[in-house]
PDB file of N, CA and C in Angstrom:
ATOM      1  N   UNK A   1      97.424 200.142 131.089  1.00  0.00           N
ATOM      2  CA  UNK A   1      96.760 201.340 131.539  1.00  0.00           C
ATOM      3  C   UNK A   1      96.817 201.379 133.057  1.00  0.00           C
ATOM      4  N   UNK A   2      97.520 202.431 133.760  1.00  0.00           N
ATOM      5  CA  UNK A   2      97.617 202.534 135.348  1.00  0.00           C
ATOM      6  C   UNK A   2      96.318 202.804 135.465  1.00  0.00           C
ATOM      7  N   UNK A   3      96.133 202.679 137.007  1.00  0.00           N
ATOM      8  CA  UNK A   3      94.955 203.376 137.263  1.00  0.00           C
ATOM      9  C   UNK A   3      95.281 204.448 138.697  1.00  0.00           C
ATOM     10  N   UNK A   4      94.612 205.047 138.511  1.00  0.00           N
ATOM     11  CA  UNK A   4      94.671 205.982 139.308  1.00  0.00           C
ATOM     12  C   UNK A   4      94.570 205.791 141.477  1.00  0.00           C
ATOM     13  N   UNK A   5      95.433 206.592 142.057  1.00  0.00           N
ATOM     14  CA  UNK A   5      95.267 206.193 143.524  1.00  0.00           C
ATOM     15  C   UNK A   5      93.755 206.857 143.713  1.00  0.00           C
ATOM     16  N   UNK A   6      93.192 206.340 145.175  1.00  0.00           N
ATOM     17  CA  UNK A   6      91.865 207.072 145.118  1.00  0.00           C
ATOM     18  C   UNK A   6      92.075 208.448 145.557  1.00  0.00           C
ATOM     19  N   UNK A   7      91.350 209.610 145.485  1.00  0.00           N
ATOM     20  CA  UNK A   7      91.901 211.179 145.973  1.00  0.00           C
ATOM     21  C   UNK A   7      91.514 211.504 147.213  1.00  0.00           C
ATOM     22  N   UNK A   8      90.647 210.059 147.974  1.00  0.00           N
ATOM     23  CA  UNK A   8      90.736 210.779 149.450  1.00  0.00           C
ATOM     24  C   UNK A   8      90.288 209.409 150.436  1.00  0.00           C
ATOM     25  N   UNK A   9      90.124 209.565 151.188  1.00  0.00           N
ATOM     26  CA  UNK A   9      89.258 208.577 151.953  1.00  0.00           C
ATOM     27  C   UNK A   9      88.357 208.347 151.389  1.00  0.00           C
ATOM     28  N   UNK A  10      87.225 209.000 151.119  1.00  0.00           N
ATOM     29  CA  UNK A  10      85.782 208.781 150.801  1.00  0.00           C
ATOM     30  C   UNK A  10      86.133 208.080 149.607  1.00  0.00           C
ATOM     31  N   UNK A  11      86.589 208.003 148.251  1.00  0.00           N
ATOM     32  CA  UNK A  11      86.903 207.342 147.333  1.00  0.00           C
ATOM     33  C   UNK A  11      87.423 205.831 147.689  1.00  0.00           C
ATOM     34  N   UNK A  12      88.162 205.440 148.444  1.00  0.00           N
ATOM     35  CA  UNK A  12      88.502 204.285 149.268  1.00  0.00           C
ATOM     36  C   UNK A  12      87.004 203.626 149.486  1.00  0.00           C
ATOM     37  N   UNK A  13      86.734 204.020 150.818  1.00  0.00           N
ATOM     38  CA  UNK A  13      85.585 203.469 150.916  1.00  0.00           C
ATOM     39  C   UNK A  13      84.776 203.305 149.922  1.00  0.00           C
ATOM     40  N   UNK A  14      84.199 204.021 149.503  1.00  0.00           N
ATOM     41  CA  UNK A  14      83.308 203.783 148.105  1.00  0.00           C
ATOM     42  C   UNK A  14      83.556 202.799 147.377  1.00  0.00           C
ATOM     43  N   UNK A  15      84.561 202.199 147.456  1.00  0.00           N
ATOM     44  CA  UNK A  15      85.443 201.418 146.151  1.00  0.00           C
ATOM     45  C   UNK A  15      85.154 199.576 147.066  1.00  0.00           C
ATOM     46  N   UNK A  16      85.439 200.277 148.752  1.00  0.00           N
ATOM     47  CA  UNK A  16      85.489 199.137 149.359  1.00  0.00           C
ATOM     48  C   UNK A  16      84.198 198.271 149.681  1.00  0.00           C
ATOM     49  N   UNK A  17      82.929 199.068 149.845  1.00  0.00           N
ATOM     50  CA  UNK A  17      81.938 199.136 149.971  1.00  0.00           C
ATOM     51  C   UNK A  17      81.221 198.634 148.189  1.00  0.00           C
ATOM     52  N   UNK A  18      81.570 199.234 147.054  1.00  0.00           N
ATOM     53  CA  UNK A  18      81.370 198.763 145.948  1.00  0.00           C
ATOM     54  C   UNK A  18      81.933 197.248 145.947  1.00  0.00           C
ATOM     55  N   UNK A  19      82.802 197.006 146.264  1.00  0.00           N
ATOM     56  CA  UNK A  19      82.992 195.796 145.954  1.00  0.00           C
ATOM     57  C   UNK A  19      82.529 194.603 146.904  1.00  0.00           C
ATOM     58  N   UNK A  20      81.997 194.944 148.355  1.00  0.00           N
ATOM     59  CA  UNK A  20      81.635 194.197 148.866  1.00  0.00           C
ATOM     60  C   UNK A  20      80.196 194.000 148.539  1.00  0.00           C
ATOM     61  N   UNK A  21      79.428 194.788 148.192  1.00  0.00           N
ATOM     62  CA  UNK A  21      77.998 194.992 147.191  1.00  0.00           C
ATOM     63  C   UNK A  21      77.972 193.901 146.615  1.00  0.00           C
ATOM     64  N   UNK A  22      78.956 193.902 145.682  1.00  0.00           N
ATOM     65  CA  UNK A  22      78.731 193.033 144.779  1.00  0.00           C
ATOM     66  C   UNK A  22      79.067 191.544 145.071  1.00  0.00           C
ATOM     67  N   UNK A  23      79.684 191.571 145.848  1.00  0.00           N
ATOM     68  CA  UNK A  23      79.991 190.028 146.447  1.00  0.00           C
ATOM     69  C   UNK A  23      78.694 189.737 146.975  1.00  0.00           C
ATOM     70  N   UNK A  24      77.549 190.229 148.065  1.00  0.00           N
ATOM     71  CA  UNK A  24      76.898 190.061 148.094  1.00  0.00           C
ATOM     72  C   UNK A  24      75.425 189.776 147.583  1.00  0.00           C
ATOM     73  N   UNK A  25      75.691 191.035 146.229  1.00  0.00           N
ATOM     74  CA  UNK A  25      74.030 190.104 145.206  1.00  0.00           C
ATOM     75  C   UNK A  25      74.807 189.212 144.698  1.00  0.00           C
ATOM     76  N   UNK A  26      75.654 189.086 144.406  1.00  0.00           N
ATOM     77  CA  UNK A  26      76.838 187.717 143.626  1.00  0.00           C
ATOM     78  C   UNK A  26      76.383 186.183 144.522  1.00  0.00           C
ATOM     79  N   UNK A  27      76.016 186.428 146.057  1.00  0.00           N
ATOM     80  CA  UNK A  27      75.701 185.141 146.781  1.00  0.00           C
ATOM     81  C   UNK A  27      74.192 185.275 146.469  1.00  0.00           C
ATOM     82  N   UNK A  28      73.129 186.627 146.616  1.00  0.00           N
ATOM     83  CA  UNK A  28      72.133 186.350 146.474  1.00  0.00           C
ATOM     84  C   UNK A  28      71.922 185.845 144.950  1.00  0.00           C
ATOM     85  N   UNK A  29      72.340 185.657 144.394  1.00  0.00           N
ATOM     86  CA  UNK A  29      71.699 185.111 142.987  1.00  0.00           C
ATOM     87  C   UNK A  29      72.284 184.053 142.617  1.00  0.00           C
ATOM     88  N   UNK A  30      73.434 183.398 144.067  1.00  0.00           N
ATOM     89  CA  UNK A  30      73.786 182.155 143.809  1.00  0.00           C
ATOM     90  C   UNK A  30      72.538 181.750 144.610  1.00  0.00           C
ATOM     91  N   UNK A  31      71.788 182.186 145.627  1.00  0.00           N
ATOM     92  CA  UNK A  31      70.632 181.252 146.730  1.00  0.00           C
ATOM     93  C   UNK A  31      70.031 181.038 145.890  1.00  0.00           C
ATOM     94  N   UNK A  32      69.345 182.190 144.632  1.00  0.00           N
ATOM     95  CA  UNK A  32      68.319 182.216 144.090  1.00  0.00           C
ATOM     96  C   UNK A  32      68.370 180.843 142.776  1.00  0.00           C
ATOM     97  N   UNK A  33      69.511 181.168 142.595  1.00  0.00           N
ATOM     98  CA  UNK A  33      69.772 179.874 141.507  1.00  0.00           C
ATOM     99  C   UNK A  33      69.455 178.574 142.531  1.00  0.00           C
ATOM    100  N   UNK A  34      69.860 177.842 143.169  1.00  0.00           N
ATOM    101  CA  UNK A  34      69.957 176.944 143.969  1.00  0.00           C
ATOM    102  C   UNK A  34      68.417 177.013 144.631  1.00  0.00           C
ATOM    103  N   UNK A  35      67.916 177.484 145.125  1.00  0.00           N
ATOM    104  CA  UNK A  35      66.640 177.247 145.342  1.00  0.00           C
ATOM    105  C   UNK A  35      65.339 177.124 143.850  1.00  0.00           C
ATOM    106  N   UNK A  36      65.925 177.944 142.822  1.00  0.00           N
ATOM    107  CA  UNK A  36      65.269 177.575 141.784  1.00  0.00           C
ATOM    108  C   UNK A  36      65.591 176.154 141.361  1.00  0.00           C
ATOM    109  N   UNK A  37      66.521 175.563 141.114  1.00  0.00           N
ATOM    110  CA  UNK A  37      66.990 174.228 140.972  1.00  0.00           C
ATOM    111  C   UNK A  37      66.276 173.406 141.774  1.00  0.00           C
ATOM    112  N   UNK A  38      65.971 173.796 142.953  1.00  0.00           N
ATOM    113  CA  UNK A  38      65.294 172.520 143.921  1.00  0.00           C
ATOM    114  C   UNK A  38      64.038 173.057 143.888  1.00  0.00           C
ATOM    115  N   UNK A  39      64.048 173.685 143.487  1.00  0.00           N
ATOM    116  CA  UNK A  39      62.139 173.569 142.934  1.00  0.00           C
ATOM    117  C   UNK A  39      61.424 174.533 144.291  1.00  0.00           C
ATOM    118  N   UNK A  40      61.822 175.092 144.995  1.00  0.00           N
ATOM    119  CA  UNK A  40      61.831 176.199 146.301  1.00  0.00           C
ATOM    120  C   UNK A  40      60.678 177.124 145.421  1.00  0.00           C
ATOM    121  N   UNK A  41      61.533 177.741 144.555  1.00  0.00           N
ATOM    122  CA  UNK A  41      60.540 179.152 143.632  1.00  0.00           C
ATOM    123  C   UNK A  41      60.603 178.610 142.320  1.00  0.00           C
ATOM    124  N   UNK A  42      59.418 179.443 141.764  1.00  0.00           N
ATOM    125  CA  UNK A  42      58.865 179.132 140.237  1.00  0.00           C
ATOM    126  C   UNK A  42      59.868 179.577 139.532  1.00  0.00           C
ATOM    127  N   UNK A  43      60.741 179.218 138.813  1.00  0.00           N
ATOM    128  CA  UNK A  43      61.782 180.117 137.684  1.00  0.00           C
ATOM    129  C   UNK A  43      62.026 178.543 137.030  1.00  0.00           C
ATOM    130  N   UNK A  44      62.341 179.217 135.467  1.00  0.00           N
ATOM    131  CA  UNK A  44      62.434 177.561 134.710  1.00  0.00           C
ATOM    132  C   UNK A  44      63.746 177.328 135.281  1.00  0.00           C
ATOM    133  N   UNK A  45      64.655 175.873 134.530  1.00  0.00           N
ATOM    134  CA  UNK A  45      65.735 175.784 135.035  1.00  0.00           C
ATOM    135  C   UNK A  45      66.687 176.057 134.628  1.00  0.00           C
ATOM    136  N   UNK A  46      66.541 176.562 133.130  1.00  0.00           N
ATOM    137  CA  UNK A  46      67.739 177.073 132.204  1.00  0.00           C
ATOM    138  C   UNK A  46      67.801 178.639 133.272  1.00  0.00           C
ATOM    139  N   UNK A  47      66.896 179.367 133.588  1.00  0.00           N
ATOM    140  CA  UNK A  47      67.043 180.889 134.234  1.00  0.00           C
ATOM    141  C   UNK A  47      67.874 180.691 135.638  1.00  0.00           C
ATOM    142  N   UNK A  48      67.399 179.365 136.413  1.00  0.00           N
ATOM    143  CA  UNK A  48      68.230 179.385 137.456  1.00  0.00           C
ATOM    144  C   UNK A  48      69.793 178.772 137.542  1.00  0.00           C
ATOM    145  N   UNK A  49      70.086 177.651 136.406  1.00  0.00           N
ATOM    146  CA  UNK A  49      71.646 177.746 136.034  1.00  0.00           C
ATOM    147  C   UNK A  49      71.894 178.825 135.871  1.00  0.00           C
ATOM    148  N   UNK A  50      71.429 180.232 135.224  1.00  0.00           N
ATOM    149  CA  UNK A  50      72.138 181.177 134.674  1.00  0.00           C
ATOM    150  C   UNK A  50      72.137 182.192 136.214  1.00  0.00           C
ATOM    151  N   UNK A  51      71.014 181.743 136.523  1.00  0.00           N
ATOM    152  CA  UNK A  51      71.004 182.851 138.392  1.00  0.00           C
ATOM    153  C   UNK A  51      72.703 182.669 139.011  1.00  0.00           C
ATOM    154  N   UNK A  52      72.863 181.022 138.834  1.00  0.00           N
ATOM    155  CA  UNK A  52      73.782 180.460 140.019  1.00  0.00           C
ATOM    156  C   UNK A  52      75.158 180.525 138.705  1.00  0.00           C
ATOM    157  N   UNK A  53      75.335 180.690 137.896  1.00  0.00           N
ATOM    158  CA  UNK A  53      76.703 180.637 137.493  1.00  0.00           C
ATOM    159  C   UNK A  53      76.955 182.271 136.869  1.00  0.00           C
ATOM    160  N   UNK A  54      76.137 183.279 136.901  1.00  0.00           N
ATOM    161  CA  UNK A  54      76.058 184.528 136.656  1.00  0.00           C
ATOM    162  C   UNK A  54      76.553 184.926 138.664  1.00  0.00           C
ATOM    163  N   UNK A  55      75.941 184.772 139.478  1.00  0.00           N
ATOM    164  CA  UNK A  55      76.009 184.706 141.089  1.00  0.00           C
ATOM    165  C   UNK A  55      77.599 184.332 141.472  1.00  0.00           C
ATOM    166  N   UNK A  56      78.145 183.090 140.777  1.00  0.00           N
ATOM    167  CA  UNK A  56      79.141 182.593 141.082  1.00  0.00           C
ATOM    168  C   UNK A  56      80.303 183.441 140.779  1.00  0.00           C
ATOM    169  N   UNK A  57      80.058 184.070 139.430  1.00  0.00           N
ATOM    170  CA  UNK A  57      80.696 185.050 138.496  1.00  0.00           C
ATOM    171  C   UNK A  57      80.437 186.144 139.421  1.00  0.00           C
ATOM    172  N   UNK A  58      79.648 186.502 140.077  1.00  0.00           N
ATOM    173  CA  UNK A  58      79.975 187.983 140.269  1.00  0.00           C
ATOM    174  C   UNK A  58      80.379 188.124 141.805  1.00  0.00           C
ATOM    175  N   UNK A  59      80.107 186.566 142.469  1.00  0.00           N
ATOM    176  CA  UNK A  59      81.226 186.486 143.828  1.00  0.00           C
ATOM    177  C   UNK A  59      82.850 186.324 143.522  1.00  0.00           C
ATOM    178  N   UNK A  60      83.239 185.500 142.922  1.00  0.00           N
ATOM    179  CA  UNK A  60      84.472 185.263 142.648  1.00  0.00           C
ATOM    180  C   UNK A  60      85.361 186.270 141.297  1.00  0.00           C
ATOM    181  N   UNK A  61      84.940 186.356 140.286  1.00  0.00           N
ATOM    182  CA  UNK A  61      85.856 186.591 139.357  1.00  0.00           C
ATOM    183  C   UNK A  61      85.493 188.923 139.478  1.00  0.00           C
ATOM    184  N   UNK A  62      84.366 189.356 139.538  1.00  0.00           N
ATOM    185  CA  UNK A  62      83.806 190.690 139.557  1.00  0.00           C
ATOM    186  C   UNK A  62      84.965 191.594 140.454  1.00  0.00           C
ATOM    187  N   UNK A  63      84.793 191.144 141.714  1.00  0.00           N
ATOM    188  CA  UNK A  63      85.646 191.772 142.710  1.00  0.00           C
ATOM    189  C   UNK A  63      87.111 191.653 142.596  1.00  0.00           C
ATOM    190  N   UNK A  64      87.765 190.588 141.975  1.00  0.00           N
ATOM    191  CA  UNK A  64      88.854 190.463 141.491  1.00  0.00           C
ATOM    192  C   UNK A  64      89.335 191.294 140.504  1.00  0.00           C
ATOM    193  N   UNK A  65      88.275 191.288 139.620  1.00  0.00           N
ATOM    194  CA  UNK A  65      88.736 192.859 138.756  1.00  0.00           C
ATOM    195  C   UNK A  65      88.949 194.206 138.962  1.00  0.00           C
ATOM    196  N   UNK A  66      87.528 194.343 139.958  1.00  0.00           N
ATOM    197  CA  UNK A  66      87.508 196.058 140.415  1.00  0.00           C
ATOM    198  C   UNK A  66      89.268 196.400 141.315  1.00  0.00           C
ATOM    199  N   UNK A  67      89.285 195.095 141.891  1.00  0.00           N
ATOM    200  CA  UNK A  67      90.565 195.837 143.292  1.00  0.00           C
ATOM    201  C   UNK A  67      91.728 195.510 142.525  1.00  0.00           C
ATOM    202  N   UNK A  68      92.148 194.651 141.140  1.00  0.00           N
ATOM    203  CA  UNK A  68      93.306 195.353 140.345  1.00  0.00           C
ATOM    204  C   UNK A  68      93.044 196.186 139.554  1.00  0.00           C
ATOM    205  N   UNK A  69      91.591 196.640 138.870  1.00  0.00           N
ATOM    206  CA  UNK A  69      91.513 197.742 138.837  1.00  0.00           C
ATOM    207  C   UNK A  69      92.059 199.263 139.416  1.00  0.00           C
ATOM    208  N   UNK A  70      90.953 199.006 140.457  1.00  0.00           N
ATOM    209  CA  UNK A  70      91.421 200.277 141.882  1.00  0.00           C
ATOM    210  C   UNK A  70      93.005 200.097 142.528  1.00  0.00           C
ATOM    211  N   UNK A  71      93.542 199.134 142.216  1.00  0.00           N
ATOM    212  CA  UNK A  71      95.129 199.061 143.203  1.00  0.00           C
ATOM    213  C   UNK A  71      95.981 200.133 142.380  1.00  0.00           C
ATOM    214  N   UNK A  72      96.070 200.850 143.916  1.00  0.00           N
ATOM    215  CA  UNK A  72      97.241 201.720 143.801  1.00  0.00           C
ATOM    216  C   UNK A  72      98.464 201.455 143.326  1.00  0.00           C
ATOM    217  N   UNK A  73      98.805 202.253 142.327  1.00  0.00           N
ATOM    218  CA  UNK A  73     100.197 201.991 141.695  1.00  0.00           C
ATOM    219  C   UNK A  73     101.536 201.964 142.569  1.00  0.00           C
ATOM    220  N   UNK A  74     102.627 201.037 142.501  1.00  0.00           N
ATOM    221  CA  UNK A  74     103.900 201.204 142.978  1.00  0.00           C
ATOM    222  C   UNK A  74     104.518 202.473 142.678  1.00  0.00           C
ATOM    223  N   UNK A  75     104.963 202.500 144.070  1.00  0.00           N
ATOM    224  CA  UNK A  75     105.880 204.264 143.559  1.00  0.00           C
ATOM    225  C   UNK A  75     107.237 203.543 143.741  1.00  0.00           C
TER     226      UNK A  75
END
């Protein structure tokens, strides 16, 4: 399934800005895991493995999808 080029600037950005979003709660819910682990904040510890490898998941593998998603097709 191609995907489509974006139809203007503003679509670009949006896309670029979406994905940097998400890299970022992706680190905040890796802190949050990791400080739940060391005992920082109240959360059990099964919730904060899932903070920090849900976090890890949505820094590394999330954004990797959206931008071959969004990549403009070869002409």
């Amino acid at each position: 399934m191609a995907s489509r080029p974006p139809d203007n600037e503003d679509d670009a950005r949006t896309r670029f800005f979406v994905i940097a979003a998400t890299r970022l709660v992706g680190a905040a819910l890796v802190l949050v895991g990791i400080l739940g682990l060391a005992g920082r904040i109240a959360i059990p510890g099964v919730a904060a493995y899932g903070f920090l490898a849900f976090g890890l998941f949505d820094v590394f593998v999330v954004p990797q999808v959206l931008a071959r998603k969004w990549r403009t097709p070869e002409q």
